[in-house]
N, C-alpha and C. Protein backbone atom coordinates (compact mmCIF):
# COMPACT_ATOMS: atom_id res chain seq x y z
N UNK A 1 0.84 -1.18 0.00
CA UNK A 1 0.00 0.00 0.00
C UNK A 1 0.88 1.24 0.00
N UNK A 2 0.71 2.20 -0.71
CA UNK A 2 1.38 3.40 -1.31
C UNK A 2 0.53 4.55 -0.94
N UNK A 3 0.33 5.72 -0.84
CA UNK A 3 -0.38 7.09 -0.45
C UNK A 3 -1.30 7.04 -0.31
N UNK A 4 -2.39 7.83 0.11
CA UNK A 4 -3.75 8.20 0.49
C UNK A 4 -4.15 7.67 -0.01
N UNK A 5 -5.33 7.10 1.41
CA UNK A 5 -6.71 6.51 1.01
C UNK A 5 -7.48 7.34 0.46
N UNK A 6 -8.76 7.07 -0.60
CA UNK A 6 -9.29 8.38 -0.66
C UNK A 6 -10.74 7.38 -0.62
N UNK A 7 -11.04 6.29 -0.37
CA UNK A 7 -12.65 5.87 -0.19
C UNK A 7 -12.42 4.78 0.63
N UNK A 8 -13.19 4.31 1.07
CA UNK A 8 -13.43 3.60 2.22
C UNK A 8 -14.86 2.48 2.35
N UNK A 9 -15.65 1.32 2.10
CA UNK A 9 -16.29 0.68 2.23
C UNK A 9 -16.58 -0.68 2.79
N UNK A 10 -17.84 -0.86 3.35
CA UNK A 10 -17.81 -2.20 4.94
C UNK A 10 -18.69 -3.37 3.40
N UNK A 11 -18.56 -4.26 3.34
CA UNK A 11 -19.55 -5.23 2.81
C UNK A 11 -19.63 -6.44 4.02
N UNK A 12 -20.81 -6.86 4.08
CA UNK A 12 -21.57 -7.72 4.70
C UNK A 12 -22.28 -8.68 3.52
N UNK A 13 -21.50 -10.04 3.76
CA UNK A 13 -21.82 -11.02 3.02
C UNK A 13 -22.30 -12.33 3.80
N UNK A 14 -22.90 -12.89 3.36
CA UNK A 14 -23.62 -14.35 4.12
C UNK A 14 -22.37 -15.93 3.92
N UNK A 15 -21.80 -16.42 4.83
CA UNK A 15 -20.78 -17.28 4.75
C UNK A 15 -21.07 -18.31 5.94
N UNK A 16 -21.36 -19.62 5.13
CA UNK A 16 -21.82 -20.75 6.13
C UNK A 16 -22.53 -20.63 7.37
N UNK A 17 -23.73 -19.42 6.89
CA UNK A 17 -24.31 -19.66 8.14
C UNK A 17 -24.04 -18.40 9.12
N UNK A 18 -23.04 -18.09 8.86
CA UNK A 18 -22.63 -16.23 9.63
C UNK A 18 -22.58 -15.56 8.58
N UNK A 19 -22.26 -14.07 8.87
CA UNK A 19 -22.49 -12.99 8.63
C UNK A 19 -20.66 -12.62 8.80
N UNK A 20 -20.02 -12.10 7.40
CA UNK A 20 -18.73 -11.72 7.49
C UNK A 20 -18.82 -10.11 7.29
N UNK A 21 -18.28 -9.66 7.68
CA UNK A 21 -17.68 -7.88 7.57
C UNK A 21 -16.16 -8.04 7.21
N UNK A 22 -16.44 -7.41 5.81
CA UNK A 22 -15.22 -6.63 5.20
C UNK A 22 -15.26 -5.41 5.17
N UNK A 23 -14.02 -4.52 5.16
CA UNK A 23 -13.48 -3.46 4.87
C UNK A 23 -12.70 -3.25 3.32
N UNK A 24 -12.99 -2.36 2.76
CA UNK A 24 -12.76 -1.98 1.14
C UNK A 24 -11.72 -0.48 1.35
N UNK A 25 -10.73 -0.57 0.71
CA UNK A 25 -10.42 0.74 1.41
C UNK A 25 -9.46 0.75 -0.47
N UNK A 26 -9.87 1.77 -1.16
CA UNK A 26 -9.36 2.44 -2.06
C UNK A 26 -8.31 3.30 -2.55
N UNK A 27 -6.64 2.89 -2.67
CA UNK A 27 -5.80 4.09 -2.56
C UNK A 27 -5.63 4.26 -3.94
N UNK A 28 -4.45 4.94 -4.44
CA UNK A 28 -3.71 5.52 -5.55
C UNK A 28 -4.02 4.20 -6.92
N UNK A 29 -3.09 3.17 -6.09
CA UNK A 29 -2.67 2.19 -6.82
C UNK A 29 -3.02 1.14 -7.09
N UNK A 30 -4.06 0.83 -5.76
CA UNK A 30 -4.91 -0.37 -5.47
C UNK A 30 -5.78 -0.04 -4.72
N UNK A 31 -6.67 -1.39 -4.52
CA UNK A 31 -7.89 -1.80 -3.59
C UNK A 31 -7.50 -2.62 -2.87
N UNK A 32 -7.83 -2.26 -1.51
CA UNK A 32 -7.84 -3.77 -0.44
C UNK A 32 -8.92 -3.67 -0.02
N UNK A 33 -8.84 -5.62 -0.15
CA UNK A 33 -10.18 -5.71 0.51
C UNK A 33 -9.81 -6.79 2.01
N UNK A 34 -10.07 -6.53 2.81
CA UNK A 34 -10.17 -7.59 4.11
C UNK A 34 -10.87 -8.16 5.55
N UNK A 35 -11.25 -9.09 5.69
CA UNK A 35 -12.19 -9.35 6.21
C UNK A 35 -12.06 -8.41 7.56
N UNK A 36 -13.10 -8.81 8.61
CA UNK A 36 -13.18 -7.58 10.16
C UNK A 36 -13.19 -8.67 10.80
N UNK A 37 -14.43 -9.12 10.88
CA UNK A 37 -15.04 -10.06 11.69
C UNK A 37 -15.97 -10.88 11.03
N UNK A 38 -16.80 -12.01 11.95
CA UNK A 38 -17.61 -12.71 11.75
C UNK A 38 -19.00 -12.62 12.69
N UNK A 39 -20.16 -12.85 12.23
CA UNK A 39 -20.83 -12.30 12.95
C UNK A 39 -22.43 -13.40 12.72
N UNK A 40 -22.93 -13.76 14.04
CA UNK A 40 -24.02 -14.82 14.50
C UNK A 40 -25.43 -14.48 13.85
N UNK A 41 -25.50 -13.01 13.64
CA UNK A 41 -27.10 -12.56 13.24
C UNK A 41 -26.44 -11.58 11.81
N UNK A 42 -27.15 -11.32 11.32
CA UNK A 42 -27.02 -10.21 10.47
C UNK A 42 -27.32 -8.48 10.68
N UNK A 43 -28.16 -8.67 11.39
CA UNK A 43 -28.22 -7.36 11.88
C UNK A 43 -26.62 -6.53 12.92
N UNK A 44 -26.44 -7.62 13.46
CA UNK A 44 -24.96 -7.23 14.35
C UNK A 44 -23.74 -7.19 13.38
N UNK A 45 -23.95 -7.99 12.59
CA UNK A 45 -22.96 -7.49 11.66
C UNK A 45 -23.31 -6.30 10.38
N UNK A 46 -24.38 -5.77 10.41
CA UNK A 46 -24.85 -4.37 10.01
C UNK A 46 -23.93 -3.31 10.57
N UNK A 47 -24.35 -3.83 12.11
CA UNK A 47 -24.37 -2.52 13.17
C UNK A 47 -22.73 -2.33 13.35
N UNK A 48 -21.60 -3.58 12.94
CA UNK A 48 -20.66 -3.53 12.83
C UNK A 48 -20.14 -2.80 11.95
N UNK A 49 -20.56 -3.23 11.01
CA UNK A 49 -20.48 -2.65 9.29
C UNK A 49 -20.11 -1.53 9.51
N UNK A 50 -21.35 -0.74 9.58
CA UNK A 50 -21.45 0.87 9.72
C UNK A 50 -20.60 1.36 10.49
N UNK A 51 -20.34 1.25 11.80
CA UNK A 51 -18.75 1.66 13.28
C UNK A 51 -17.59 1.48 12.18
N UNK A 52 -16.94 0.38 12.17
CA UNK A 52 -16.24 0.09 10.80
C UNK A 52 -15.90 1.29 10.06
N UNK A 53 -16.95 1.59 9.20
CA UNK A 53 -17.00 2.32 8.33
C UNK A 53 -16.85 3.90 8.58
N UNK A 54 -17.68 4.40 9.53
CA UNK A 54 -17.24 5.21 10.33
C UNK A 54 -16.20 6.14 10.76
N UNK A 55 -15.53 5.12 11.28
CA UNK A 55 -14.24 5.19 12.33
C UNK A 55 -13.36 5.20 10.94
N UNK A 56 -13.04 4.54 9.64
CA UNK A 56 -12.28 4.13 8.49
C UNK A 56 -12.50 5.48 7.93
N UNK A 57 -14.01 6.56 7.89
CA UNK A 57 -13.95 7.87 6.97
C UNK A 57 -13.30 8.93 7.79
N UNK A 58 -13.73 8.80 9.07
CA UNK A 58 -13.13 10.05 9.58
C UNK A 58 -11.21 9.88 9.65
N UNK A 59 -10.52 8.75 9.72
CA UNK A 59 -9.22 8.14 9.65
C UNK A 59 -8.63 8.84 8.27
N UNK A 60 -9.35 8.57 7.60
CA UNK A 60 -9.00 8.98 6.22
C UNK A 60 -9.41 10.55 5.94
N UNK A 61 -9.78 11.18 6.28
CA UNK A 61 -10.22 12.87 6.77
C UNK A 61 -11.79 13.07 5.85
N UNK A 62 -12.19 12.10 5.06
CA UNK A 62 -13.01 12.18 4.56
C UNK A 62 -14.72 12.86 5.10
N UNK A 63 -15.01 12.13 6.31
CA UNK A 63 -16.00 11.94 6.84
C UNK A 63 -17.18 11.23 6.34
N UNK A 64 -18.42 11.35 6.75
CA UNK A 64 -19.20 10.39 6.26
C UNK A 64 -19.81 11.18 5.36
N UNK A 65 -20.55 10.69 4.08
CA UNK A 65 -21.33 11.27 3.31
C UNK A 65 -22.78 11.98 3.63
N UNK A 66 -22.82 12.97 3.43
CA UNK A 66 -24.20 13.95 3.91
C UNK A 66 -25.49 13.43 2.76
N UNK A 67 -26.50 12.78 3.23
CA UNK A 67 -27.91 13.34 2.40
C UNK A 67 -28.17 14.38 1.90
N UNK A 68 -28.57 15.06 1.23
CA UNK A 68 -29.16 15.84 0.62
C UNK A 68 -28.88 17.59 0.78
């Protein structure tokens, strides 16, 4: 990994039965993608998702995206 991040994204995918959280994080040169955690319900791994994601925009100075 080489200079600034400039985007940042959580995916929540369905895997044997749990709920995985990845992190997507977008620089110059590449994409990484890597798992967080694993998670029993889907909703908790939502609620993960989003903190995640969060905590990853403001890191990157971005912040979160505004509605309207």
């Amino acid at each position: 990994m080489s200079g600034r991040a400039y985007s940042v994204d959580t995916v929540v995918t369905e895997e044997r039965g749990q709920w995985v959280v990845e992190i997507v994080v977008l620089f110059d040169d590449e994409v990484v993608r890597k798992r967080i955690s694993v998670h029993r319900t889907e909703r908790l791994a939502r609620i993960h998702a989003d903190v995640i994601k969060r905590a990853a925009e403001r890191d990157i100075g971005g912040g979160p995206l505004r509605n309207g």
